[in-house]
C-alpha atoms as a PDB file:
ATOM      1  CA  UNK A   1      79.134  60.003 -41.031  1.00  0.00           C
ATOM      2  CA  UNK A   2      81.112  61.099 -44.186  1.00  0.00           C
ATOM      3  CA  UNK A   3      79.499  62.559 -46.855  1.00  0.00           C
ATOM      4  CA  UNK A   4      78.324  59.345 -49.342  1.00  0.00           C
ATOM      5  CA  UNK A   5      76.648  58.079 -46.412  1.00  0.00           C
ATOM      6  CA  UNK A   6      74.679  61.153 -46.055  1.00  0.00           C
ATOM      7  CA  UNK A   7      74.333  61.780 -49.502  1.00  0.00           C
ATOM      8  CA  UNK A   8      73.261  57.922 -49.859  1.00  0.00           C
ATOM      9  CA  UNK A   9      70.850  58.344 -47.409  1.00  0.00           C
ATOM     10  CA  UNK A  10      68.952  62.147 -48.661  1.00  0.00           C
ATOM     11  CA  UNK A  11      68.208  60.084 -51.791  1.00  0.00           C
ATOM     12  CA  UNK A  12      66.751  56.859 -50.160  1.00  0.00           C
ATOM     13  CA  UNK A  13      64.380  59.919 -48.410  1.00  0.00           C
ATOM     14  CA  UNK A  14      63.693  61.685 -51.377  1.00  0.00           C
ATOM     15  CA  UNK A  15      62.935  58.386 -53.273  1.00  0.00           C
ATOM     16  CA  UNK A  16      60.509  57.120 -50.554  1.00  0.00           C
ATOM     17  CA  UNK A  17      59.192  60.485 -50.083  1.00  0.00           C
ATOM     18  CA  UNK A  18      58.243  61.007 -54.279  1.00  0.00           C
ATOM     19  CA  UNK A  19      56.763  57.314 -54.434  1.00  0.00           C
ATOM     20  CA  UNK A  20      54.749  58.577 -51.756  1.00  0.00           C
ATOM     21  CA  UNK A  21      53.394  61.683 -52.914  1.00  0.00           C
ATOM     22  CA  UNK A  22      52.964  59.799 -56.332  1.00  0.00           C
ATOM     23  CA  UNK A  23      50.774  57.138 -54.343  1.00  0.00           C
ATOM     24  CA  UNK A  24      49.109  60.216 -52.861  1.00  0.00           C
ATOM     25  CA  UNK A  25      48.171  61.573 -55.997  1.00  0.00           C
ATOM     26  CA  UNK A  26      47.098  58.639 -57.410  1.00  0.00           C
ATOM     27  CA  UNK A  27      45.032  57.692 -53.990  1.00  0.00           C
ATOM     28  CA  UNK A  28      43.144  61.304 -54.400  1.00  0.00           C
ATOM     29  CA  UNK A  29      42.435  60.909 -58.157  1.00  0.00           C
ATOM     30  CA  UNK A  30      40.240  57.824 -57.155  1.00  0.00           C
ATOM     31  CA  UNK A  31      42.124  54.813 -57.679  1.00  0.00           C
ATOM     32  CA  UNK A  32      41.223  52.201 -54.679  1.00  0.00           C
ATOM     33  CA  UNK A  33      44.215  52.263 -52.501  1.00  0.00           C
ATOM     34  CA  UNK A  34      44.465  52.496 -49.047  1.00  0.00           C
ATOM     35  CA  UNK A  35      46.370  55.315 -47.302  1.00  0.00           C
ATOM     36  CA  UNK A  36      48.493  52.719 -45.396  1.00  0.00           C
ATOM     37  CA  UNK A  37      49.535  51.896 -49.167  1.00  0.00           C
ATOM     38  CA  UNK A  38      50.413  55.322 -49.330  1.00  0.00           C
ATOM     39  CA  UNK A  39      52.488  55.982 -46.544  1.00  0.00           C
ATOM     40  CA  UNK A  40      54.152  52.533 -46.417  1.00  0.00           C
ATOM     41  CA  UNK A  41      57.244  53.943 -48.112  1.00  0.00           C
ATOM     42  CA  UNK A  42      58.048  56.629 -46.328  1.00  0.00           C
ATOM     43  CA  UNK A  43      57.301  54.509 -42.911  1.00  0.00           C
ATOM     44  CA  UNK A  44      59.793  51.704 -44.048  1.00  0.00           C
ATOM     45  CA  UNK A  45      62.413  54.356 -44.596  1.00  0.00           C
ATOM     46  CA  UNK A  46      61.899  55.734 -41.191  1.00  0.00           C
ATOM     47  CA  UNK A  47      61.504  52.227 -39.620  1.00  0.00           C
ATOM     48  CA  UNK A  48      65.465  51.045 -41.179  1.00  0.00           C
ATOM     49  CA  UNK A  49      67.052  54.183 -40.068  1.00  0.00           C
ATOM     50  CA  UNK A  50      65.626  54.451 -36.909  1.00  0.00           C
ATOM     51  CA  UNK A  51      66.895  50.919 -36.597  1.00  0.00           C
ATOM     52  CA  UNK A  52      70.457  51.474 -37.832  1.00  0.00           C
ATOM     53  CA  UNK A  53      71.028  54.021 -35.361  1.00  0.00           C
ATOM     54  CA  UNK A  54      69.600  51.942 -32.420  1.00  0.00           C
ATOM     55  CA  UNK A  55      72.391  49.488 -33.386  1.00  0.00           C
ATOM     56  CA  UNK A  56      74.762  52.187 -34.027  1.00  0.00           C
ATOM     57  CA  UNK A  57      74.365  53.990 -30.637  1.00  0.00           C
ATOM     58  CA  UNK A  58      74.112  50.216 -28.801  1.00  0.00           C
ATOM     59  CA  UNK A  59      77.240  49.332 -30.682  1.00  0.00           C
ATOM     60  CA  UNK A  60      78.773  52.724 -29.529  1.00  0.00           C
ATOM     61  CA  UNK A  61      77.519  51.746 -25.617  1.00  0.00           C
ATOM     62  CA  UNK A  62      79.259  48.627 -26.122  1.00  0.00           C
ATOM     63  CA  UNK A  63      82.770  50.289 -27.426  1.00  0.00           C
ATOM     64  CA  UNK A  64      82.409  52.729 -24.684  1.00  0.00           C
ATOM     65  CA  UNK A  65      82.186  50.268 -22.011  1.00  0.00           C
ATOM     66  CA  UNK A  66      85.143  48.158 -23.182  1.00  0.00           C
ATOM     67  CA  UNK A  67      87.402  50.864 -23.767  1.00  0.00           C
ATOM     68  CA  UNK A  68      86.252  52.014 -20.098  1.00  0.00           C
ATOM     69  CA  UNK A  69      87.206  48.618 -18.785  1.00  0.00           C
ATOM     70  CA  UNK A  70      90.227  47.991 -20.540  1.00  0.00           C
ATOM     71  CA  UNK A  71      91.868  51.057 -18.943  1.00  0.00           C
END
């Protein structure tokens, strides 16, 4: 990965992570959320990365194996 990508991807986390401490904070000064309200940004980060690189290391497999075949 180069470094945008990383950089690109440090803020997504630090973006979901803050909205979810805010949501916290709000939660635990008594406003009637629920805590899956709370951690649903931080989960949806973790659910599209871990994604991407399922698709990244299956599209990796895939290169791997043609390369192998081709010789």
């Amino acid at each position: 990965m180069d470094d945008k990508k990383i950089g690109l991807l440090t803020y997504m986390f630090v973006a979901a992570l803050s909205l979810s401490m805010i949501l916290a904070i709000v939660k635990l000064v008594g406003v009637p959320i629920t805590w899956f309200a709370v951690v649903l940004p931080v989960a949806t980060y973790l659910v599209i990365i871990f994604s991407l690189m399922l698709i990244g290391s299956i599209a990796g497999i895939v290169m791997s194996i043609q390369k192998n075949m081709r010789g």
